[in-house]
Structures are given as C-alpha cells and as structure tokens.
Protein backbone atom coordinates (compact mmCIF):
# COMPACT_ATOMS: atom_id res chain seq x y z
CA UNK A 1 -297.34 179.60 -125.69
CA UNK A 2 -297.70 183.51 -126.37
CA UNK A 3 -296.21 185.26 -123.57
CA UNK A 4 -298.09 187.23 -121.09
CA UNK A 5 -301.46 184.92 -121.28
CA UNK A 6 -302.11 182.32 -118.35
CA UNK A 7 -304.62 179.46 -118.25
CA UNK A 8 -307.41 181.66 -117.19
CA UNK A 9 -307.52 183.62 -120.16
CA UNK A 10 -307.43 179.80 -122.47
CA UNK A 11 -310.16 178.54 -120.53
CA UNK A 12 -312.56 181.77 -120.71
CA UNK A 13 -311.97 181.48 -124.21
CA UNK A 14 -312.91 178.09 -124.78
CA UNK A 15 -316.35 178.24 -122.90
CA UNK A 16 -317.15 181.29 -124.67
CA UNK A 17 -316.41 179.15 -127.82
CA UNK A 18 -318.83 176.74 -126.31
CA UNK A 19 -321.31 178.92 -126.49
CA UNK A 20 -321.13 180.97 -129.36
CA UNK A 21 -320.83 177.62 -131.19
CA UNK A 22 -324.27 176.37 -129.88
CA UNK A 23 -325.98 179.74 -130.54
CA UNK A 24 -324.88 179.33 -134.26
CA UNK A 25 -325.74 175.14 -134.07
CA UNK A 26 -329.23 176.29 -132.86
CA UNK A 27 -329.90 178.80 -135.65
CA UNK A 28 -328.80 175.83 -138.60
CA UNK A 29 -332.08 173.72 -140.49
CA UNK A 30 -331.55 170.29 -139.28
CA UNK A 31 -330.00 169.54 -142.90
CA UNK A 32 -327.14 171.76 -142.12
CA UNK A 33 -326.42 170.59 -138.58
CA UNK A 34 -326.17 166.96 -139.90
CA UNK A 35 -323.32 168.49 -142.34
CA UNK A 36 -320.91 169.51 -138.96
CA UNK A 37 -318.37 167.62 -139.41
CA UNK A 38 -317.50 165.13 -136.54
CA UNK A 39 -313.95 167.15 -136.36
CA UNK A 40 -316.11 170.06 -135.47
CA UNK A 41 -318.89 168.62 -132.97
CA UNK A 42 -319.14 170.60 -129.79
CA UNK A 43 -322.50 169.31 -128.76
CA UNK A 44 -323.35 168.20 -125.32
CA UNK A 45 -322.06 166.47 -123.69
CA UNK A 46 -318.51 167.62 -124.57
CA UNK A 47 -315.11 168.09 -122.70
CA UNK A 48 -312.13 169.96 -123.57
CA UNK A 49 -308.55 169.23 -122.51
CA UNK A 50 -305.86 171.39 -124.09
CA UNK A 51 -301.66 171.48 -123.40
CA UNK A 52 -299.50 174.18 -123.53
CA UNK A 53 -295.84 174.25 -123.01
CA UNK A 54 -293.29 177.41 -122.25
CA UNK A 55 -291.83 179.18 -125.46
CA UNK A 56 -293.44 177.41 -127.82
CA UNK A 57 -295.96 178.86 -130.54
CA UNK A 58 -298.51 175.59 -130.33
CA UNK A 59 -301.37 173.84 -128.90
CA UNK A 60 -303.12 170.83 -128.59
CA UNK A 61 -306.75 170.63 -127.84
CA UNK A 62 -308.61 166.90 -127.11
CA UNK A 63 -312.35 167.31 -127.66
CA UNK A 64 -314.46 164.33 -126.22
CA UNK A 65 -317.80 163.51 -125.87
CA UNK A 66 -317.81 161.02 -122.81
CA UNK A 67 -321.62 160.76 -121.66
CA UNK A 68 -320.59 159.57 -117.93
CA UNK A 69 -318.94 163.26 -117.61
CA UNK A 70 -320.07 166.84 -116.90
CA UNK A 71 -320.72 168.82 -120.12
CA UNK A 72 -318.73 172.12 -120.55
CA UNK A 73 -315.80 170.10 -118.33
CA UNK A 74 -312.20 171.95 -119.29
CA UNK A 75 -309.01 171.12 -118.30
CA UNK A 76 -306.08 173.37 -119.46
CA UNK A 77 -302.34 171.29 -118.53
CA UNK A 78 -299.07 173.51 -118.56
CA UNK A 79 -298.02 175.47 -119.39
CA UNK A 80 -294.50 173.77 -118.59
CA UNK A 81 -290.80 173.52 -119.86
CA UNK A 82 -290.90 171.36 -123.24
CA UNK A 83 -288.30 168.89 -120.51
CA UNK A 84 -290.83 168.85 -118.87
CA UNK A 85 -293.41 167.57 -121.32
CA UNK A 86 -292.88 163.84 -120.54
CA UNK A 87 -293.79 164.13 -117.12
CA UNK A 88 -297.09 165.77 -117.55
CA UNK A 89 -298.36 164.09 -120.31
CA UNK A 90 -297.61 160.95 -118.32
CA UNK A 91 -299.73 162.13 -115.26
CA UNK A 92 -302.96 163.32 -117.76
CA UNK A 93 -302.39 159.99 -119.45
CA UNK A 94 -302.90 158.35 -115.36
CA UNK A 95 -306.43 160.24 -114.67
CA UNK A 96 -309.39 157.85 -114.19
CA UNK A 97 -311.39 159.80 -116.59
CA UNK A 98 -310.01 157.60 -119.36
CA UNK A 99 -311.02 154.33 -117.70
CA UNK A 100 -314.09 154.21 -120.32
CA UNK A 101 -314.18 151.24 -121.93
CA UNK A 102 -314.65 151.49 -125.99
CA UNK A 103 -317.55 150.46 -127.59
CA UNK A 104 -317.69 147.58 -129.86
CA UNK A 105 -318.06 149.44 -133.17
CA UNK A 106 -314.70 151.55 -131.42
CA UNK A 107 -313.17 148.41 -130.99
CA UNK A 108 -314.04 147.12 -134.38
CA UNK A 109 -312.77 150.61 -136.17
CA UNK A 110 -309.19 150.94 -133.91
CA UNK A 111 -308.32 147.41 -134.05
CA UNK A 112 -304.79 148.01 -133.70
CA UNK A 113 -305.94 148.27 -130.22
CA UNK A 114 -304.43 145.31 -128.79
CA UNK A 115 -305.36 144.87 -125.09
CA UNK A 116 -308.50 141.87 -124.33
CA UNK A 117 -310.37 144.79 -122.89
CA UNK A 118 -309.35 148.45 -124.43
CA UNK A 119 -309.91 151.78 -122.85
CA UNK A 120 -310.18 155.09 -124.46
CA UNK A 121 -306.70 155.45 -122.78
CA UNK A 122 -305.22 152.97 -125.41
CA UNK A 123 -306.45 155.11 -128.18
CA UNK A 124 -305.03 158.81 -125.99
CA UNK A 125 -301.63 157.38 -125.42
CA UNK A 126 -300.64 158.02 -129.14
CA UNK A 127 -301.60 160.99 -129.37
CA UNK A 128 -299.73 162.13 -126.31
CA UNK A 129 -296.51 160.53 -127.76
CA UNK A 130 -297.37 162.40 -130.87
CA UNK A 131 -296.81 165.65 -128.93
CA UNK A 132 -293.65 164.73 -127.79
CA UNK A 133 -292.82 163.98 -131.23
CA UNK A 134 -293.65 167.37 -132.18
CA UNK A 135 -292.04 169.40 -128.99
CA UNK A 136 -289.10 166.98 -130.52
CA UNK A 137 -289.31 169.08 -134.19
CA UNK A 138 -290.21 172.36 -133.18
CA UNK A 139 -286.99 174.01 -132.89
CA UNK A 140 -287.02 173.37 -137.25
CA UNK A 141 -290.49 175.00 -137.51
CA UNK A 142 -290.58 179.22 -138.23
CA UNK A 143 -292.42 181.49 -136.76
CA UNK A 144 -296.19 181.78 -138.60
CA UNK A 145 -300.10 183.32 -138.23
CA UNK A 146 -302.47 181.88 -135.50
CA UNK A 147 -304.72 179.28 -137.00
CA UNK A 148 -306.12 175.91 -136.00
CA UNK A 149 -304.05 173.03 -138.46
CA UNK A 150 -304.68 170.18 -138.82
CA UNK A 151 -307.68 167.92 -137.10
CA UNK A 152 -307.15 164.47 -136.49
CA UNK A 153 -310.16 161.80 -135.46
CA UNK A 154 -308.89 160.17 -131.86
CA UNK A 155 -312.45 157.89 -131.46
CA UNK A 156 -315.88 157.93 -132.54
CA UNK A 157 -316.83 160.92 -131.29
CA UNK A 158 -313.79 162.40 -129.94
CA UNK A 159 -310.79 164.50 -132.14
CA UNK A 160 -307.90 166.83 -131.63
CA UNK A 161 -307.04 169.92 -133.17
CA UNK A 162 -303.57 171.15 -133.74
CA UNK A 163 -303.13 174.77 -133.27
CA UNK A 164 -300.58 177.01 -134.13
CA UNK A 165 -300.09 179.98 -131.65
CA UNK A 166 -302.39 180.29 -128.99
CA UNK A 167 -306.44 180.02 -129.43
CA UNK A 168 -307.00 182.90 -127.15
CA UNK A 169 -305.74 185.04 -130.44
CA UNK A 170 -308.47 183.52 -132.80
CA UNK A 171 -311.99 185.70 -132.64
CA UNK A 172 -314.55 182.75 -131.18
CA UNK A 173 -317.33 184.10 -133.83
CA UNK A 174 -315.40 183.94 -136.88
CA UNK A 175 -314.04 180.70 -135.80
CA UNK A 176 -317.15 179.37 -135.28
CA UNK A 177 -318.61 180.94 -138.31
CA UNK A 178 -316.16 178.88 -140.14
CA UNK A 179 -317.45 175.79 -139.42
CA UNK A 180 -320.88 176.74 -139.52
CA UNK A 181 -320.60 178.51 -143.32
CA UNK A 182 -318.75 174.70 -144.15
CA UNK A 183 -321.76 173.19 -142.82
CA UNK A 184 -324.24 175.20 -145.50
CA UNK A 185 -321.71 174.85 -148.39
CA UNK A 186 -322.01 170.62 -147.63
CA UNK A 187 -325.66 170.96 -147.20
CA UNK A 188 -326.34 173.42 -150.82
CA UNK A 189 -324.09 170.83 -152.62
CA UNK A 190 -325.99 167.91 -151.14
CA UNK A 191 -329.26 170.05 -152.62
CA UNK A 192 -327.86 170.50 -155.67
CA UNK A 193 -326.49 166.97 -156.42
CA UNK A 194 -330.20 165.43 -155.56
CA UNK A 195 -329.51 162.80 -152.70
CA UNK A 196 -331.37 159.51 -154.24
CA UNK A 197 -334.33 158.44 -152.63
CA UNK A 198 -333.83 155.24 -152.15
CA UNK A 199 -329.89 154.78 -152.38
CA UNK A 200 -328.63 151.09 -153.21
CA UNK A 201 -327.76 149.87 -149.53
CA UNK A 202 -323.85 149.16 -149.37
CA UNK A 203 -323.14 145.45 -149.92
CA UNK A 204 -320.89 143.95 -146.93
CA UNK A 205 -318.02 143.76 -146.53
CA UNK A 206 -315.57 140.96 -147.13
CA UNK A 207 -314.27 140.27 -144.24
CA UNK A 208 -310.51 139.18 -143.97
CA UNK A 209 -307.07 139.08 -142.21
CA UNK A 210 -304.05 140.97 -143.62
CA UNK A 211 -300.09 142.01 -142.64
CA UNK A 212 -297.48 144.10 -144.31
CA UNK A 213 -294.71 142.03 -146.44
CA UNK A 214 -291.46 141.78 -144.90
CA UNK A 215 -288.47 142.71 -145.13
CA UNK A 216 -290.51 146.09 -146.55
CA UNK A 217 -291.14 146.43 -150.02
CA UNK A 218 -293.24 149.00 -152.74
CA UNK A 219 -295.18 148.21 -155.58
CA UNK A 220 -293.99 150.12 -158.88
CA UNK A 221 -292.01 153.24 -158.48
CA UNK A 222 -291.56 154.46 -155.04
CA UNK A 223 -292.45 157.99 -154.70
CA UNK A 224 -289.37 160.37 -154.67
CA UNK A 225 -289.40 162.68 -151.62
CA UNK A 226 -287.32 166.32 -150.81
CA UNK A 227 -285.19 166.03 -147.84
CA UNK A 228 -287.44 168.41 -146.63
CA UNK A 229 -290.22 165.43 -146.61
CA UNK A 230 -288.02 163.28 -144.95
CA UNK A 231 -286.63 165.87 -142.16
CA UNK A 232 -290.32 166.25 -140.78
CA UNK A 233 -291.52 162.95 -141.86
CA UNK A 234 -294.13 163.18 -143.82
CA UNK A 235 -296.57 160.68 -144.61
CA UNK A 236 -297.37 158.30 -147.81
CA UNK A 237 -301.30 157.23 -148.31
CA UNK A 238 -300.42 154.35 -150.79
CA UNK A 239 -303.19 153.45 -153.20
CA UNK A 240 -304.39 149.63 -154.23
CA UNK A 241 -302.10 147.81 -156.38
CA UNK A 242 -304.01 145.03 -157.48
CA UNK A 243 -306.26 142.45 -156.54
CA UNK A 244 -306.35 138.67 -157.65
CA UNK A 245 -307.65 135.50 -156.46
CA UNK A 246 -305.65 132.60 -154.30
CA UNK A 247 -307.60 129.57 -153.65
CA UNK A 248 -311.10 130.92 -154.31
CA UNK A 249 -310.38 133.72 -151.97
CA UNK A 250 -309.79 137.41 -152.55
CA UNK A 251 -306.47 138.92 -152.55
CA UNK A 252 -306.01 143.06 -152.67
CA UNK A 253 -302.32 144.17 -152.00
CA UNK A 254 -301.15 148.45 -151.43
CA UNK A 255 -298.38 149.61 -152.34
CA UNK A 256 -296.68 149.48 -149.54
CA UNK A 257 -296.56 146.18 -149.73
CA UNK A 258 -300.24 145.22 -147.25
CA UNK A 259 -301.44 141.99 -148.04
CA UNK A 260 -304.96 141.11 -146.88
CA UNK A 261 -306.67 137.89 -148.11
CA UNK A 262 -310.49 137.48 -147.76
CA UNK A 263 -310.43 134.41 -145.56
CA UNK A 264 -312.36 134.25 -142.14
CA UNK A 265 -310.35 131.85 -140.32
CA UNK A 266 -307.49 133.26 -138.62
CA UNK A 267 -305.33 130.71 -138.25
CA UNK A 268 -306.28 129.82 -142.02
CA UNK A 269 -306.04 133.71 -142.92
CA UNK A 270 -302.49 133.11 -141.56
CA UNK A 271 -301.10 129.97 -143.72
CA UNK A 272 -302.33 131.11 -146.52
CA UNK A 273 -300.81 135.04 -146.20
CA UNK A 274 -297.50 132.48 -145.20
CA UNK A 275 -297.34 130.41 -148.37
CA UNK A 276 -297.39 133.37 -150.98
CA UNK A 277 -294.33 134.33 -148.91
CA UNK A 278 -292.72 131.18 -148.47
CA UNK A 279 -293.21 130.78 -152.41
CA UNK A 280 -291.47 134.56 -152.87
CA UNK A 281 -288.65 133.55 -150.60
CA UNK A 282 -288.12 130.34 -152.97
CA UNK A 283 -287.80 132.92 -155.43
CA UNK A 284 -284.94 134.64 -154.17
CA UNK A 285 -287.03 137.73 -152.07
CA UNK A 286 -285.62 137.10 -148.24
CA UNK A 287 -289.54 137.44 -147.10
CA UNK A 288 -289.83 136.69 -142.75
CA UNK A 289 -293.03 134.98 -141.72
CA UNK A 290 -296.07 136.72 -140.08
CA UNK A 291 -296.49 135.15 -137.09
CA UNK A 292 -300.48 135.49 -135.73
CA UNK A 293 -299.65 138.52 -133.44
CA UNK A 294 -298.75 140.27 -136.68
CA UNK A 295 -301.71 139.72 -138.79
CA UNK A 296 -304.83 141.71 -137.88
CA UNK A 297 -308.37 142.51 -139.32
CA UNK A 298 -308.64 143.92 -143.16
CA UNK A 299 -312.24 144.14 -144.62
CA UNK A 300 -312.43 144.38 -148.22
CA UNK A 301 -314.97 146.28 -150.42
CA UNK A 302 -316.66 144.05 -152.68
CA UNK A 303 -317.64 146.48 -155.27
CA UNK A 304 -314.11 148.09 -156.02
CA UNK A 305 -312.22 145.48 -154.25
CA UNK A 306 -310.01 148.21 -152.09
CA UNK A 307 -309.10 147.77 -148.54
CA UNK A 308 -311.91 149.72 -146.23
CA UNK A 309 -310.18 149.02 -142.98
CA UNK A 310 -306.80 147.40 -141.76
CA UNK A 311 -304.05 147.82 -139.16
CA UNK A 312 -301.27 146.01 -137.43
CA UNK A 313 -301.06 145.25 -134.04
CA UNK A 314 -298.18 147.80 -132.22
CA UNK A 315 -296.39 144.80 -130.87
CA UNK A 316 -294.89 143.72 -134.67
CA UNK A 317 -292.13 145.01 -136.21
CA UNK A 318 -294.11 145.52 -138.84
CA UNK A 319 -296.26 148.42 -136.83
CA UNK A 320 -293.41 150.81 -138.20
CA UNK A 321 -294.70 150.41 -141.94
CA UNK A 322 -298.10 151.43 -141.29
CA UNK A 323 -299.08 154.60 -143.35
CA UNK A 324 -299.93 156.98 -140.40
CA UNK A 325 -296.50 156.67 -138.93
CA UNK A 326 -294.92 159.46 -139.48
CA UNK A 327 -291.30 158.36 -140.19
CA UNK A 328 -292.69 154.92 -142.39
CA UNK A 329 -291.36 157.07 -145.28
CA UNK A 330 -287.62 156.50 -144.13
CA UNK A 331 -287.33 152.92 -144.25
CA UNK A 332 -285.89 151.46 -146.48
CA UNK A 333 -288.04 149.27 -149.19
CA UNK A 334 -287.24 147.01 -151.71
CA UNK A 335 -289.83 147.74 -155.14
CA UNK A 336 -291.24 145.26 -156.65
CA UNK A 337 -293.28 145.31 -160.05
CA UNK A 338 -297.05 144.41 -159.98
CA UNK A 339 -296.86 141.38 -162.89
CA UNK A 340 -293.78 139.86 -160.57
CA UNK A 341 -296.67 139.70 -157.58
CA UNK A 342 -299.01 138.60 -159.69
CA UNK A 343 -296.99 135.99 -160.98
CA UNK A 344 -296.01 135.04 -157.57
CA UNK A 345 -298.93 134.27 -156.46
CA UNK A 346 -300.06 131.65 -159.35
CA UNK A 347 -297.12 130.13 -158.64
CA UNK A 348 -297.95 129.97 -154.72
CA UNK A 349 -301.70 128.71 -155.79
CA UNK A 350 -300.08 126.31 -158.35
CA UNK A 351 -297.49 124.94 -155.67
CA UNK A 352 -299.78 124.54 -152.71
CA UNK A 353 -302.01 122.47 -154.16
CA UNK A 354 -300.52 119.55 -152.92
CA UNK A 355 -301.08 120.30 -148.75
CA UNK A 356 -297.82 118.29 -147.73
CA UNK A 357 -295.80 120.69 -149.70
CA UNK A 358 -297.75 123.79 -148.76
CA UNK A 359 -296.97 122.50 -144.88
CA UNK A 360 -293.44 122.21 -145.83
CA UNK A 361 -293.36 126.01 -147.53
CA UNK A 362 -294.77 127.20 -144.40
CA UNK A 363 -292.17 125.44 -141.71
CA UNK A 364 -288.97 126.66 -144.08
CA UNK A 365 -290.25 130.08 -144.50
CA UNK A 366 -291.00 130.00 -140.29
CA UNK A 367 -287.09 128.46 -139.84
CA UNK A 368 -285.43 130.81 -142.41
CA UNK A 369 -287.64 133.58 -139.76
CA UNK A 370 -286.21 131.67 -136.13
CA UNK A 371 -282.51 131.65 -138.25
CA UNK A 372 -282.67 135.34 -138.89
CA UNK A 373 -284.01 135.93 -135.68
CA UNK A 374 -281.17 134.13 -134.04
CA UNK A 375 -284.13 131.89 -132.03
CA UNK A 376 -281.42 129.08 -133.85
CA UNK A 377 -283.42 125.43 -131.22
CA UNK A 378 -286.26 126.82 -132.81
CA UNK A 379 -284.94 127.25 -136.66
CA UNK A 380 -282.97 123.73 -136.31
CA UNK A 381 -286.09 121.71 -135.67
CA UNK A 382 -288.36 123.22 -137.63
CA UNK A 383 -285.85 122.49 -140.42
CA UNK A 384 -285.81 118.63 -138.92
CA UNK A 385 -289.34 118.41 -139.62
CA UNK A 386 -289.27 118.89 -142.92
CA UNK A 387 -286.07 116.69 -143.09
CA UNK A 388 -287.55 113.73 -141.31
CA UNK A 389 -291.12 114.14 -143.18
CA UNK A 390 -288.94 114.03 -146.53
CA UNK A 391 -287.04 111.03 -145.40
CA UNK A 392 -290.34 108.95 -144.72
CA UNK A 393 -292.01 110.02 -148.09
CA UNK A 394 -288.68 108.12 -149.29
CA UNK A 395 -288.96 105.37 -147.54
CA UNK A 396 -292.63 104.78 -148.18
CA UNK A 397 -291.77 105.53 -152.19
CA UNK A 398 -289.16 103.14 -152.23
CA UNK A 399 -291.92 100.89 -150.70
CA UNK A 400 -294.18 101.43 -152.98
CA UNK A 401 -291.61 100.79 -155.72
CA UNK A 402 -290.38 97.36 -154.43
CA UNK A 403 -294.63 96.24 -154.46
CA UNK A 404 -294.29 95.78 -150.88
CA UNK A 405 -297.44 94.39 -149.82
CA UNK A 406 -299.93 96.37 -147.38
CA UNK A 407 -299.28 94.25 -144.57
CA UNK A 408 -295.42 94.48 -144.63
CA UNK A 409 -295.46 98.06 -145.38
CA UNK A 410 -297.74 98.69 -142.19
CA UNK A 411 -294.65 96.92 -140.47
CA UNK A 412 -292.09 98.68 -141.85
CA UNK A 413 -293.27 101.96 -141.36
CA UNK A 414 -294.01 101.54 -137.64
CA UNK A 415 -292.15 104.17 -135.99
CA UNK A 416 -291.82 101.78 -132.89
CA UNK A 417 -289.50 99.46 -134.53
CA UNK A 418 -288.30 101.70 -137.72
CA UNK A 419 -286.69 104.65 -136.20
CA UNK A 420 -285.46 107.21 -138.75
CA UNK A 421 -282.29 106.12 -137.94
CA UNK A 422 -283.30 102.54 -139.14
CA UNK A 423 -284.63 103.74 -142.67
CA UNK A 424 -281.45 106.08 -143.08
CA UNK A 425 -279.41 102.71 -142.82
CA UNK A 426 -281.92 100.99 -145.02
CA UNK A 427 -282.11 103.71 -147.58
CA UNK A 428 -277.98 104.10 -147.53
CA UNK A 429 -278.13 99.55 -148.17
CA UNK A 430 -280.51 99.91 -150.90
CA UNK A 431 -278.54 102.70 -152.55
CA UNK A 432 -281.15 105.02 -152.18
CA UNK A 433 -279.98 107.25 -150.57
CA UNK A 434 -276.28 108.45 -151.39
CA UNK A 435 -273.47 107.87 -148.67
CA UNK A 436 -272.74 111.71 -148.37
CA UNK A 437 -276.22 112.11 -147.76
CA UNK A 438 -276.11 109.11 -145.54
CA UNK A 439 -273.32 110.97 -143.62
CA UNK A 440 -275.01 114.40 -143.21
CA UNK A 441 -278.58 113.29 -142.51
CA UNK A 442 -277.13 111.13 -139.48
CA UNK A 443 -275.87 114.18 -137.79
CA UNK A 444 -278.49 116.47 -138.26
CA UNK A 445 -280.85 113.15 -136.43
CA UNK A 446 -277.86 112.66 -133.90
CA UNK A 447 -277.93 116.77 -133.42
CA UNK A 448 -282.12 116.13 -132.67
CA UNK A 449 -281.73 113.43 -130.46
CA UNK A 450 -279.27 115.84 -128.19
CA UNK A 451 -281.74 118.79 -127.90
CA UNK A 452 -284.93 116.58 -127.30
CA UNK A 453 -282.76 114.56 -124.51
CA UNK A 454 -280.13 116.04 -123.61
CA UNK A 455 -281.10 119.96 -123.73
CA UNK A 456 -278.09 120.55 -126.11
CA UNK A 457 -278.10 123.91 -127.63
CA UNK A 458 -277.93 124.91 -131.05
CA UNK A 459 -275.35 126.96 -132.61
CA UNK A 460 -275.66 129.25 -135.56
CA UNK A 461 -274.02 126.92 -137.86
CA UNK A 462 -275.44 124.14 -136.89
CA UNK A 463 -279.35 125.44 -137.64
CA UNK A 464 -277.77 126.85 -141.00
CA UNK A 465 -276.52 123.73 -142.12
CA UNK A 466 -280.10 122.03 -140.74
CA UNK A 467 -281.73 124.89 -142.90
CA UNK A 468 -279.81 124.91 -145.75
CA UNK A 469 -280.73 121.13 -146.04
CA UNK A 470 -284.76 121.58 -145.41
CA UNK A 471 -284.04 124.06 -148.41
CA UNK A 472 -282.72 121.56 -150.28
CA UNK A 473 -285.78 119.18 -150.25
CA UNK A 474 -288.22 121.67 -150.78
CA UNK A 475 -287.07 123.04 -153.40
CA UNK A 476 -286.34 119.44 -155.31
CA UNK A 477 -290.28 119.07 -154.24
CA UNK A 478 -291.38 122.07 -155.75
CA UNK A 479 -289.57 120.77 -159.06
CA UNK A 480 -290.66 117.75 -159.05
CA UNK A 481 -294.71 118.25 -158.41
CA UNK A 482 -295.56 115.74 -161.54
CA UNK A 483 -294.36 112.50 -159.52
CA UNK A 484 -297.40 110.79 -158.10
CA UNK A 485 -298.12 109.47 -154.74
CA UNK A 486 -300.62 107.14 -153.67
C-alpha cells in the first residue's frame, strides 16, 4: 500500500466512486447502460470489500451484489504485514455475510463447486488463496503506474478487480468515464452492425460428462513458453482439437487433453470416458481411470461442436490441469497427435462392441489405477475378476465344443458344485488348459480365497503378478474378437 494513506482515505474514495459512477449510469440511453459490462456493474444493491497489505504496491477489490445486504456497504481489511495475510483472509473468509446460498443457474455455471449445498463462500475461498499466491510473487514484480489490471468474474453478479498501487491515486471521474465511454463504443458498434430482428434462438446444448486424460497429455505441438512464462505461471486457453463420434454419441477433446462425451447418464458418461482409456492403455499410453468424483458436467455446442462449459471437481488430481490454474503450464505432458486419438477411439468403438470385453477393459484399466495407486487388495481382485470370468468363458467353450447337452451343461456350470477350483482341474485333465497355467492360476484362486476368508493382505508383487495375468487375457480377447459365442 502507498505510504502515508490509511483506510479512511480508501473508503471515501470508493463511495465517491459510487456516486460519480451512478451520476454517469443515469445520464446513459438505456442501450448504452445494457453495454456496462458485468465487470463494471456498480448498481444497487452493491458492496465493496477491498485488502491491503503493508509495503506492497497492490489491491484487491470484491464487488458484490448480494440483495439481502445494505447497498453502498464497504469494508476495507488491512492493511497488515504480507505474514500476516493468512490470518486475515482466513477471518473475512469466516463472516456470515457469505452464508448466501448460490442460485441454481450459479450452481449450474461453477460446477466445480463440489459441496451438496454451495455458498458464495465456496466460490470466495479461491480467490482469497489467489492473493496469497500473489503476496507469494510480489517480491519478482517492479515497481509500475497506478491502474486497475486485470478483472476477473467471481459469480453472477459479483467480480474482482486487481489493482496496481493504491485506488485512492486514480481520479474517480476519469475512471468512471472509462467505463462509461466503453459502454457507447459497444452500443455505436451494436448500431452499426444492425442487431437482427428476429435472431435464430440458440439451439441447446448437448449436455454431457467430461474429465482430463491422465497421466497429462497435449494434442499436437505443445506451446513453447519463456522462463519468464513459467516463473509467474502463466496460463494456456487450449483450443478444440477435434470432435468424433463413439457409440452414437458425441465426442469433442482440447488440447489439453479434456475429454467430454455427450452422454446423459453419469455412471454411463463414466464407462464409456473409461473404455477409450482402457483401449489407449492397451496401446502402450499408461492412462489411470477416472473414477466418478473426477468426471464432472461438460455441455457441448451443437452448432460448432466446442465445449461451452466444463470443470473438474477440486478433490481430483486432475483439478491441477484445469486451464485457469495458474501453474497447469508446468506439468509435465506427454503430446499426442490428433489422427493417433482419432484412431484410438475407432479402435475403442470397434473393441467394445462386444459388452463382456468392454467390462473387462474397464476392470484392468481400474486395477492397473489401484496398482499404481498402491490400493494393491483392491488391484488384486479386480484383476481376479477378470481372471475367473475368463476361466468360465473356457469352461463353457470347451462345453460347447464337446456338444454337451443343455441339461448337463446347466449342471456343470453350477457354481455350487463346480468351484473354479473344480474347472481348473478339469480344464488341466482335458488338456485345456496348460500345466504352467494350471500352476499359476491355482495360486492366484488360493491367494483369493485368503483375502475373502482369511483377511490376508496383498503385497505389491503379488497384485502385479494378478495384473500382469488379467493383462494377459484381455489382450488375447481383444485379438481374438472373430471367435463366436453362443
């Protein structure tokens, strides 16, 4: 903060700001008052909190428009030490005022919102850790002329304006008389341009579900940065990449590697996000699961087929790729070309046809997830499904093959009396199944049997070698999608 000036002198400032920007509002045709921008509304009812810290050169001002407070209300925190920063943004993050509950169309637009029952404290918190960010950079920034930065939209109706140096060195009328002269220059183009009379009403949406690949990737060339870009953390707005279809449904990826399919259905959103990475994993790219906490809402425009609206919810590790965080640039990503995602995915579409094989994608690309994850119970027997599904779909081919009839088959298949370890010694007499085989598949069962009954644990090794096997057998599948099944 500039030396010598106290909070008294901030907050006479601001009101007069008020109300020399309401004088000019009032004196505006209706045209150009609907051309304010919503990063410049100062309309009733509107409050004002704005933080100020010792020695340093910046502000932050939080304009709201909460209808259940007093218009004109200011609040002006600090100025304190920068070490002290933590501690006071904690205690304005604490006041009731933010208790409001958002709005469904505020819910709707900051999904990545994750409580049952958000308050317009969920979407101030950031913010507030934002300025710590920036305390946390300052001693790299020079000195430089008052001005208002950058404005950023915090709700609906509610933004924040980064200033550099203290407001109470800006002139309220020409400040003002900024905004105002922005609002006529939107208003003559408008005029000029001809709005249409009756414009085409927007199509909606396609709604949808979406996550970020991981481990992180980019599509095509990833942009080079200075080490400038990368000291102050800069941030990337990554474009569309391309869009395609996977079963009948619409498929738009960015180039930072989002993913969001036009399905409905969570849960089907989900498996079907889950099987175009299970396929890329059987393709060599070490892809981890999205789990449902880590896919959220996407809506895709059905004219140009870009994404309107997605986010990810802060609990996934995948928060960190989203675009507005401002060190996303510094991780590392793998790039991938456009033609091998596209290729990719007919290859997922072509494999998951068959459902038992698109369950089986799903459960190894969830294991090889628990394995990496060290969550190695969890890993192991997923990998025994797919194991002791495989071994059945043996036993019922080599059924099948011997013209078993109906009746006997219905016996022999009765888990009551034909355990799996049964078939394995069935299979291993009939010289179906190899002795080696024989050998390993009996421990991996005898390893099963322990956990379910015994509460054994799991080492690494052994939900590896459990793994490595479920790998195995879908990957022979995949290969051999010609044999029929009845």
């Amino acid at each position: 903060m500039i030396k010598g000036l106290g909070l008294n002198d901030i907050e006479a400032w601001l009101k007069d700001f008020l109300v020399e920007f309401r004088r000019q509002y009032d004196q505006l045709s209706e045209d150009q008052k609907s051309r304010i921008s919503n990063l410049d509304n100062f309309m009733p009812p509107c409050q004002m909190d704005i933080f100020c810290f010792k020695g340093v050169s910046f502000q932050w001002l939080i304009v709201t428009h909460d209808r259940e407070r007093k218009d004109a209300e200011i609040d002006c925190h600090g100025p304190v030490p920068t070490y002290q920063a933590v501690e006071m943004l904690e205690s304005v993050l604490s006041d009731s005022k933010w208790d409001r509950e958002l709005s469904e169309e505020e819910k709707k637009t900051f999904f990545f919102v994750t409580e049952k029952r958000p308050k317009f404290r969920d979407l101030l918190e950031p913010v507030l850790l934002k300025i710590v960010d920036e305390l946390r950079n300052l001693p790299l920034i020079g000195p430089g002329p008052t001005m208002i930065g950058r404005k950023q939209m915090l709700s609906l109706d509610s933004f924040v304006w980064y200033v550099r140096g203290s407001v109470t060195n800006l002139l309220c009328a020409e400040a003002v008389t900024g905004i105002m002269e922005d609002a006529k220059k939107q208003a003559e183009i408008i005029k000029v341009k001809g709005e249409q009379a009756h414009p085409e009403p927007r199509k909606p949406g396609i709604k949808g579900f979406g996550t970020y690949f991981y481990p992180p990737v980019w599509v095509g060339k990833l942009p080079e940065q200075t080490f400038r870009e990368k000291a102050f953390g800069s941030i990337l707005f990554p474009k569309k990449a391309l869009d395609t279809n996977y079963k009948g449904r619409i498929i738009v990826i960015n180039e930072d590697g989002f993913i969001a399919i036009g399905e409905q259905d969570s849960l089907k959103a989900t498996k079907m996000l889950n099987e175009v990475m299970a396929t890329a994993f059987l393709r060599g790219l070490q892809f981890l699961s999205a789990r449902e906490l880590e896919v959220s809402d996407a809506e895709i425009d059905p004219s140009t087929l870009t994404l309107t609206s997605f986010g990810v919810r802060s609990t996934s590790l995948r928060a960190q790729l989203f675009p507005m965080t401002q060190f996303s640039t510094r991780i590392f990503r793998i790039e991938i070309e456009k033609e091998t995602l596209v290729d990719l995915i007919r290859e997922a579409e072509r494999i998951n046809q068959d459902p038992d094989l698109a369950d089986f994608l799903v459960l190894l690309l969830e294991a090889h997830t628990c394995l990496q994850s060290s969550e190695y119970m969890q890993s192991f027997m997923l990998s025994w499904m797919i194991v002791e599904k495989n071994i059945s779909w043996i036993w019922n081919k080599f059924l099948r093959e011997e013209l078993i009839t109906r009746e006997r088959r219905s016996k022999l298949t009765n888990p009551m009396s034909w355990t799996v370890d049964s078939i394995l010694e069935a299979l291993n007499l009939a010289g179906k199944l190899l002795s080696d085989d024989y050998t390993s598949l009996m421990v991996l069962k005898n390893k099963r049997n322990s956990i379910m009954h015994e509460s054994e644990r799991v080492t690494p090794e052994e939900a590896e070698r459990c793994f490595n096997a479920a790998k195995v057998i879908v990957q022979q599948r995949c290969s051999g999608l010609s044999d029929k099944r009845d």
